[in-house]
C-alpha atoms as a PDB file:
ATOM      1  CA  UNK A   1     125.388 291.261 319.190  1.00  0.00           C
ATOM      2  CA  UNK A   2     123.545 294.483 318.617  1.00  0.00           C
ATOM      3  CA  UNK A   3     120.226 295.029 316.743  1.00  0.00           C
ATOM      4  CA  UNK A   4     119.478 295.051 313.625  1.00  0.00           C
ATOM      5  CA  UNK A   5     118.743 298.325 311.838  1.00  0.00           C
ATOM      6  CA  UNK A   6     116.729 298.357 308.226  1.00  0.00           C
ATOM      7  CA  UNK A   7     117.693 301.666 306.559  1.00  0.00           C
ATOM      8  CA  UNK A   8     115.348 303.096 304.291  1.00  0.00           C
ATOM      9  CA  UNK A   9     114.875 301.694 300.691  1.00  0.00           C
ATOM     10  CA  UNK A  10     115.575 305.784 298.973  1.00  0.00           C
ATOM     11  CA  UNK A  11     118.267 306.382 301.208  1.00  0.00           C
ATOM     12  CA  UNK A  12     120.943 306.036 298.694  1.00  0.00           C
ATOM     13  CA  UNK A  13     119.272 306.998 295.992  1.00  0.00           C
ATOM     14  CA  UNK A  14     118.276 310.089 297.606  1.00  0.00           C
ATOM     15  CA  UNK A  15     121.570 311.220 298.923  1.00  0.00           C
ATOM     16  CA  UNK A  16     122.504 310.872 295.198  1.00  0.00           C
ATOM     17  CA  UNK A  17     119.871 313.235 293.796  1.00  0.00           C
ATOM     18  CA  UNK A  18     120.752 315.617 295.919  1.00  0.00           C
ATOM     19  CA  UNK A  19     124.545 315.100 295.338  1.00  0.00           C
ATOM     20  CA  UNK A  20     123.480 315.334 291.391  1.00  0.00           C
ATOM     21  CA  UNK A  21     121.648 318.162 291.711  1.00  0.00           C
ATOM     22  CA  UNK A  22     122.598 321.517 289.374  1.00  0.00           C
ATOM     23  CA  UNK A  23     125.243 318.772 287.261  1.00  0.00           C
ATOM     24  CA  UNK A  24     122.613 318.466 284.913  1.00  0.00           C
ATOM     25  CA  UNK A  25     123.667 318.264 280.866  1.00  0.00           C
ATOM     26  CA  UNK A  26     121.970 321.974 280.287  1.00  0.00           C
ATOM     27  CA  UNK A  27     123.812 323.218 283.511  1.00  0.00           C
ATOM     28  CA  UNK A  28     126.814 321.748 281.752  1.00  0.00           C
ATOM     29  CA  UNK A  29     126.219 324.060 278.553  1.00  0.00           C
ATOM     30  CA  UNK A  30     124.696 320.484 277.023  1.00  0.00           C
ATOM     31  CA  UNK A  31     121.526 321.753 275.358  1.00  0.00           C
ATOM     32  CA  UNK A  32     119.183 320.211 273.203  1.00  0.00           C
ATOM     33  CA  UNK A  33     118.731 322.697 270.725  1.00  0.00           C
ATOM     34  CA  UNK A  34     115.496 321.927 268.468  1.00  0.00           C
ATOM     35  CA  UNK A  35     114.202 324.269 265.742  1.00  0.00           C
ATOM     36  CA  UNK A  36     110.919 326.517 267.245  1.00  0.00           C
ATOM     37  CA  UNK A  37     108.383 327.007 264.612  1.00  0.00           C
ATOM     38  CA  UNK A  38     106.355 329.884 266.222  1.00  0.00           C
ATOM     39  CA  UNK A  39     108.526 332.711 265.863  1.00  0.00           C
ATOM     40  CA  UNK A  40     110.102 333.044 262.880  1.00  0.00           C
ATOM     41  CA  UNK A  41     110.211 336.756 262.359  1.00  0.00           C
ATOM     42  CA  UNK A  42     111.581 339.741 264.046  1.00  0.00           C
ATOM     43  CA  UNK A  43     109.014 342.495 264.202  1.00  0.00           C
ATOM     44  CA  UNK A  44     111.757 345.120 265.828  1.00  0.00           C
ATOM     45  CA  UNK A  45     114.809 344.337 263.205  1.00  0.00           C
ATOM     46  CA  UNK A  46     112.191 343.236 260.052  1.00  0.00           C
ATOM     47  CA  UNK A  47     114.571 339.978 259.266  1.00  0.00           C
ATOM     48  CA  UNK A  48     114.104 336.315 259.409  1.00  0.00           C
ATOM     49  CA  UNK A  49     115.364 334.936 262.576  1.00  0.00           C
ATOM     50  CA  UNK A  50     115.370 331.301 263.515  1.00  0.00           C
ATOM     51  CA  UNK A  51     114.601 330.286 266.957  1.00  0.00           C
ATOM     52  CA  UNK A  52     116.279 327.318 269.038  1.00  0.00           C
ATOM     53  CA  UNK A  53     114.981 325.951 271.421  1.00  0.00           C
ATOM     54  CA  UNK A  54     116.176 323.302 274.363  1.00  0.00           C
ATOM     55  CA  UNK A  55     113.881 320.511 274.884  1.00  0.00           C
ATOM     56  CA  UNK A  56     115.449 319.620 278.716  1.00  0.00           C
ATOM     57  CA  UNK A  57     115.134 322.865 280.087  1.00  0.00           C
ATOM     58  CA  UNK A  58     113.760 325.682 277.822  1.00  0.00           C
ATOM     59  CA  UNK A  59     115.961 327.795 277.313  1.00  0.00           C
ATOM     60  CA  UNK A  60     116.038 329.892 273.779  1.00  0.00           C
ATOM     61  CA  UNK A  61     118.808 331.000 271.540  1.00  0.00           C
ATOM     62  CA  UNK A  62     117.924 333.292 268.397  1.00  0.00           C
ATOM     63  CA  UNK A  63     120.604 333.419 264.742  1.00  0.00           C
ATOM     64  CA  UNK A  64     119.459 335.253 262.120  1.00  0.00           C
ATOM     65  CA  UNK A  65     119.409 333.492 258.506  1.00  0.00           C
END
């Protein structure tokens, strides 16, 4: 009989993050738009604009109203 060997206790979990990683829902086109008070007027244009806004990862996305 050979000896036994513990493996480490992220091992798994680890290779599976790393397997994961860049699949995420926003890399996906998944966003989580939410409305962003701040800005909610175009100085250059002069119109109302409102701005989304993705909770995950931060990306923005303008439509003017």
């Amino acid at each position: 009989m050979g000896d036994v060997v513990k493996l480490k206790a992220g091992l798994r979990k680890d290779k599976r993050k790393a397997r994961a990683k860049g699949r995420t829902l926003c890399g996906r086109g998944f966003h989580k738009w939410e409305i962003w008070q701040k800005k909610q007027f175009d100085v250059k244009s002069g119109r109302l604009v409102t701005v989304h806004k993705c909770a995950r990862c931060g990306a923005q996305k303008t439509t003017l109203t």
